[in-house]
C-alpha atoms as a PDB file:
ATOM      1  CA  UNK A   1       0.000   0.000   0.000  1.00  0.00           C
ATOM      2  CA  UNK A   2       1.240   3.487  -1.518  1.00  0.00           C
ATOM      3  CA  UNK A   3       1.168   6.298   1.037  1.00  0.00           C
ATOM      4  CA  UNK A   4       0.102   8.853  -1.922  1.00  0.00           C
ATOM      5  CA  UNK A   5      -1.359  12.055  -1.054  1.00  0.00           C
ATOM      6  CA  UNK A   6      -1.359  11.411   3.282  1.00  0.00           C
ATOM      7  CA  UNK A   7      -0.531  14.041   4.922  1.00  0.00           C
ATOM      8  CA  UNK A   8       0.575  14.741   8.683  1.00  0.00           C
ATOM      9  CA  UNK A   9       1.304  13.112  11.776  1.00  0.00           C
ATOM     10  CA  UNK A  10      -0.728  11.006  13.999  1.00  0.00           C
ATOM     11  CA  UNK A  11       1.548  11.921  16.781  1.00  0.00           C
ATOM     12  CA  UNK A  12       0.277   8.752  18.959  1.00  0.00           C
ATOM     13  CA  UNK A  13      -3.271   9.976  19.185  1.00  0.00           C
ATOM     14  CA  UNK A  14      -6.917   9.919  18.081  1.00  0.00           C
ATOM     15  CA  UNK A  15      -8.271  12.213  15.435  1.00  0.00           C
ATOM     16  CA  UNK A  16     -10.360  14.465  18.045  1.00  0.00           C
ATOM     17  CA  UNK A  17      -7.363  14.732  20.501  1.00  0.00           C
ATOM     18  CA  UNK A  18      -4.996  15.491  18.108  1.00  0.00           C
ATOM     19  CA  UNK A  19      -7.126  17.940  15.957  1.00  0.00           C
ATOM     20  CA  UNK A  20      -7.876  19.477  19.683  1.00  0.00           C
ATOM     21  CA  UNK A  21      -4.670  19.833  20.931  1.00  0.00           C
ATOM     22  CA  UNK A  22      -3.306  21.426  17.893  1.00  0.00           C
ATOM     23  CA  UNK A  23      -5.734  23.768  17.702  1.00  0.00           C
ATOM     24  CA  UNK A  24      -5.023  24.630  21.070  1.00  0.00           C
ATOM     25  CA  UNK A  25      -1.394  24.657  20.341  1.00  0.00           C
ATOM     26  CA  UNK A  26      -1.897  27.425  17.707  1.00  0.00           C
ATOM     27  CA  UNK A  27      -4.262  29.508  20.071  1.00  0.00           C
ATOM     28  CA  UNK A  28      -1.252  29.342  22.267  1.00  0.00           C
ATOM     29  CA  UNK A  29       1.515  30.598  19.627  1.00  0.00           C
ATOM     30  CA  UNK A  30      -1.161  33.500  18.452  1.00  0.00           C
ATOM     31  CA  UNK A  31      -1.733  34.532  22.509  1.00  0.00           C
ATOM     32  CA  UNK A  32       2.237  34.052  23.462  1.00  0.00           C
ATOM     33  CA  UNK A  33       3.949  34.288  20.297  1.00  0.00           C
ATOM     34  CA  UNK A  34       6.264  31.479  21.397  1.00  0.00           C
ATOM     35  CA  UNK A  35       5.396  28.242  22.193  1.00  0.00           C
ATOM     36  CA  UNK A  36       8.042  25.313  23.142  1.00  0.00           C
ATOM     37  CA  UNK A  37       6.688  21.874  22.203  1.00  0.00           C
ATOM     38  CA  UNK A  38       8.230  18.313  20.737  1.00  0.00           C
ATOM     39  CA  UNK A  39       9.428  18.653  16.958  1.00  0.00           C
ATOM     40  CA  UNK A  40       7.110  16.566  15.374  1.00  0.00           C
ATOM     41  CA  UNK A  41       4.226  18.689  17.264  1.00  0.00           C
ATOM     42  CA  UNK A  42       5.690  21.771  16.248  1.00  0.00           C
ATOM     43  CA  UNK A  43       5.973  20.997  12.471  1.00  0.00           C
ATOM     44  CA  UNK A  44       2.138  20.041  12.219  1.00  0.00           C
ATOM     45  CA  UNK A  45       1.557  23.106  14.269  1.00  0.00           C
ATOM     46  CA  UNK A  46       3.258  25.378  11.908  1.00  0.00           C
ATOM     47  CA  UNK A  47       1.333  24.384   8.821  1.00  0.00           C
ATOM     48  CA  UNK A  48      -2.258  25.393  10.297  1.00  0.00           C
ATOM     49  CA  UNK A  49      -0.664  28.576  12.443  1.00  0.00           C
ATOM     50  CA  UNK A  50       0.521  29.711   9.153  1.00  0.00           C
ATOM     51  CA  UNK A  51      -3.282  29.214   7.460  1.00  0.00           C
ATOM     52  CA  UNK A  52      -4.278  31.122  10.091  1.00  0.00           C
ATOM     53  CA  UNK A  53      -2.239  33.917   9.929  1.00  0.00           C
ATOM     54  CA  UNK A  54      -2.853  34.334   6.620  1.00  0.00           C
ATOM     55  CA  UNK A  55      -6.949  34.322   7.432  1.00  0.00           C
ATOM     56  CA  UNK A  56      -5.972  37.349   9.430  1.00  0.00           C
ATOM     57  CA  UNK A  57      -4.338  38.943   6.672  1.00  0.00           C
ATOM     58  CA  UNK A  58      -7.279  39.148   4.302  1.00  0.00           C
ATOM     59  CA  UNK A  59      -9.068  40.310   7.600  1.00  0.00           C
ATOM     60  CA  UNK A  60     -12.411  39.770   6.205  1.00  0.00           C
ATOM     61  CA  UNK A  61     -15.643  38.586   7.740  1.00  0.00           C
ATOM     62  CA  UNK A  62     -15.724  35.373   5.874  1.00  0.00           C
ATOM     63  CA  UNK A  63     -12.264  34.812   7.190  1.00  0.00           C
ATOM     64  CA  UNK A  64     -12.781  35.752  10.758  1.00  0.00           C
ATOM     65  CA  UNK A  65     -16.015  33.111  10.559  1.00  0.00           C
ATOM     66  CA  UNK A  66     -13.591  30.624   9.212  1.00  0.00           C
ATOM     67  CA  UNK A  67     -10.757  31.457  12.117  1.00  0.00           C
ATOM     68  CA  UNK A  68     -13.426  31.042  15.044  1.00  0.00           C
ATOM     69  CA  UNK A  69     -14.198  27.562  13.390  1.00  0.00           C
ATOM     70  CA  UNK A  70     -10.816  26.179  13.617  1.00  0.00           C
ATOM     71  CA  UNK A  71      -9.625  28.234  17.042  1.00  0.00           C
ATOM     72  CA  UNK A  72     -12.765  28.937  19.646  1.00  0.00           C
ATOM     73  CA  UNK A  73     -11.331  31.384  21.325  1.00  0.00           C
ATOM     74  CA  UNK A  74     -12.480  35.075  20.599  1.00  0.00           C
ATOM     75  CA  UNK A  75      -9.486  37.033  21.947  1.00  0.00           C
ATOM     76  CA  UNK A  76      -7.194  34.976  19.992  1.00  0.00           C
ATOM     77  CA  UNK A  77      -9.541  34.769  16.733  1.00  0.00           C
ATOM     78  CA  UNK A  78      -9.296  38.851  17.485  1.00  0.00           C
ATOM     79  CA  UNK A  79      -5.208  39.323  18.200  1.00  0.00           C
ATOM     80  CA  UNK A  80      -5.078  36.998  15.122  1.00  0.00           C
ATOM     81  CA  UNK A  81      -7.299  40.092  12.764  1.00  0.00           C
ATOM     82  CA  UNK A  82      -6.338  43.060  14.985  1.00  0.00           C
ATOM     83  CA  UNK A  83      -2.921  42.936  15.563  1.00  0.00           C
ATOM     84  CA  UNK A  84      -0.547  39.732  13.998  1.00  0.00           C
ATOM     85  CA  UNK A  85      -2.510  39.714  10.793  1.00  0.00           C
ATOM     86  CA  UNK A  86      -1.577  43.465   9.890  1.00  0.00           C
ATOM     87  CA  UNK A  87       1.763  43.216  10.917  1.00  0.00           C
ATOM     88  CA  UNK A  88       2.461  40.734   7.498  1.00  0.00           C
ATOM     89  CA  UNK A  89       0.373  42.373   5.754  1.00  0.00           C
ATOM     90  CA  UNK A  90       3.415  42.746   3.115  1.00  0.00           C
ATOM     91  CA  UNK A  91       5.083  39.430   3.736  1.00  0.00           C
ATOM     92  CA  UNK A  92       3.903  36.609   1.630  1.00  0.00           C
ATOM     93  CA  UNK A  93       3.966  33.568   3.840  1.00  0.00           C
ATOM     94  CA  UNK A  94       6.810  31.927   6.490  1.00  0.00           C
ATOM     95  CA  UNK A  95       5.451  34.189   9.398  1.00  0.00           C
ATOM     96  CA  UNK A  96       6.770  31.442  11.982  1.00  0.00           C
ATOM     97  CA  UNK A  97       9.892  30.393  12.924  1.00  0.00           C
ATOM     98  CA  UNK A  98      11.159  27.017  14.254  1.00  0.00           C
ATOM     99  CA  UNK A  99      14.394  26.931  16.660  1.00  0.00           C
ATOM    100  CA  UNK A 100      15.410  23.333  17.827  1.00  0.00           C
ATOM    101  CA  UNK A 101      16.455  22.759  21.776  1.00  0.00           C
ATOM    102  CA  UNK A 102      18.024  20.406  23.494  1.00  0.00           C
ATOM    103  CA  UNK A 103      16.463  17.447  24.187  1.00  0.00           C
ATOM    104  CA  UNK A 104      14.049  16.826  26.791  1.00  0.00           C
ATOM    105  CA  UNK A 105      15.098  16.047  30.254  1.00  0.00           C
ATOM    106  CA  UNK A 106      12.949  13.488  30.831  1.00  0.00           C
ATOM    107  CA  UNK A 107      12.642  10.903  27.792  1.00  0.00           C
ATOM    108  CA  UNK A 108      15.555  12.646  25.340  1.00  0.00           C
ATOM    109  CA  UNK A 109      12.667  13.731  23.052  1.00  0.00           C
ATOM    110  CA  UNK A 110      13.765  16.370  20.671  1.00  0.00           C
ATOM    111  CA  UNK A 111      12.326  19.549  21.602  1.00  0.00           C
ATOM    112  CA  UNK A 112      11.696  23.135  19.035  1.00  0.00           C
ATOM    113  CA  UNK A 113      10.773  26.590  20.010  1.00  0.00           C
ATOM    114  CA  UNK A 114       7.848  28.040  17.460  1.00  0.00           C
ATOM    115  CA  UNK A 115       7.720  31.350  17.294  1.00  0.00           C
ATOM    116  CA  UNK A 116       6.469  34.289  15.025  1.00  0.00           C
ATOM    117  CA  UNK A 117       9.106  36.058  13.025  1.00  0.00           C
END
C-alpha cells in the first residue's frame, strides 16, 4: 500500500485529541507568540498557524467566521485580525519560525521553540 497524497502526523493519538490539541497549540503561539513543544508537534503546528495567519491577513468577515471555526477562542480569533494579521500584511507567507532545543530532560525527546518572526 502506496502512502500517496497522506498528509501529517498522527503523533500517537486519536483524530479528536490530536485535531484538539493542535488547535489549542496554535491559540497558544497566536496569545504568546512562542510556544516550546516536541518537533514533530511543532511541524504540524506550523502548517495550520501559518493558514491562520494568513486568514488574518485578508481580515475579512468570511475569514474571521472561518478562524473562530478552527480556534474557539475570541481574543485569539481577534489578536489573530487586529494585531498579527496586519503586521504581514506585506510578507507573503513563512510568518513562523522554528528553533530546535536540546532534548528533553525526561525521555531525550527532541524539543523546538515556534515562534512568530
Amino acid at each position: 500500500v502506496m502512502r500517496h497524497r497522506v498528509k501529517g502526523r498522527k503523533l500517537g493519538r486519536r483524530t479528536e485529541h490530536r485535531e484538539a490539541m493542535l488547535q489549542g497549540m496554535v491559540v497558544q503561539l497566536i496569545t504568546h507568540e512562542r510556544v516550546t513543544t516536541t518537533e514533530a508537534k511543532a511541524r504540524e503546528v506550523q502548517g495550520l498557524a501559518e493558514k491562520m495567519i494568513t486568514k488574518g491577513r485578508v481580515g475579512s468577515l468570511h475569514q474571521r467566521r472561518q478562524a473562530l471555526a478552527v480556534l474557539t477562542d475570541k481574543t485569539a480569533v481577534g489578536k489573530l485580525f487586529d494585531d498579527i494579521g496586519p503586521r504581514y500584511a506585506e510578507r507573503h507567507g513563512g510568518y513562523t519560525r522554528m528553533t530546535k532545543l536540546s532534548p528533553r530532560q525526561g525521555d531525550s525527546a527532541p524539543m523546538a521553540a515556534l515562534e512568530l518572526v
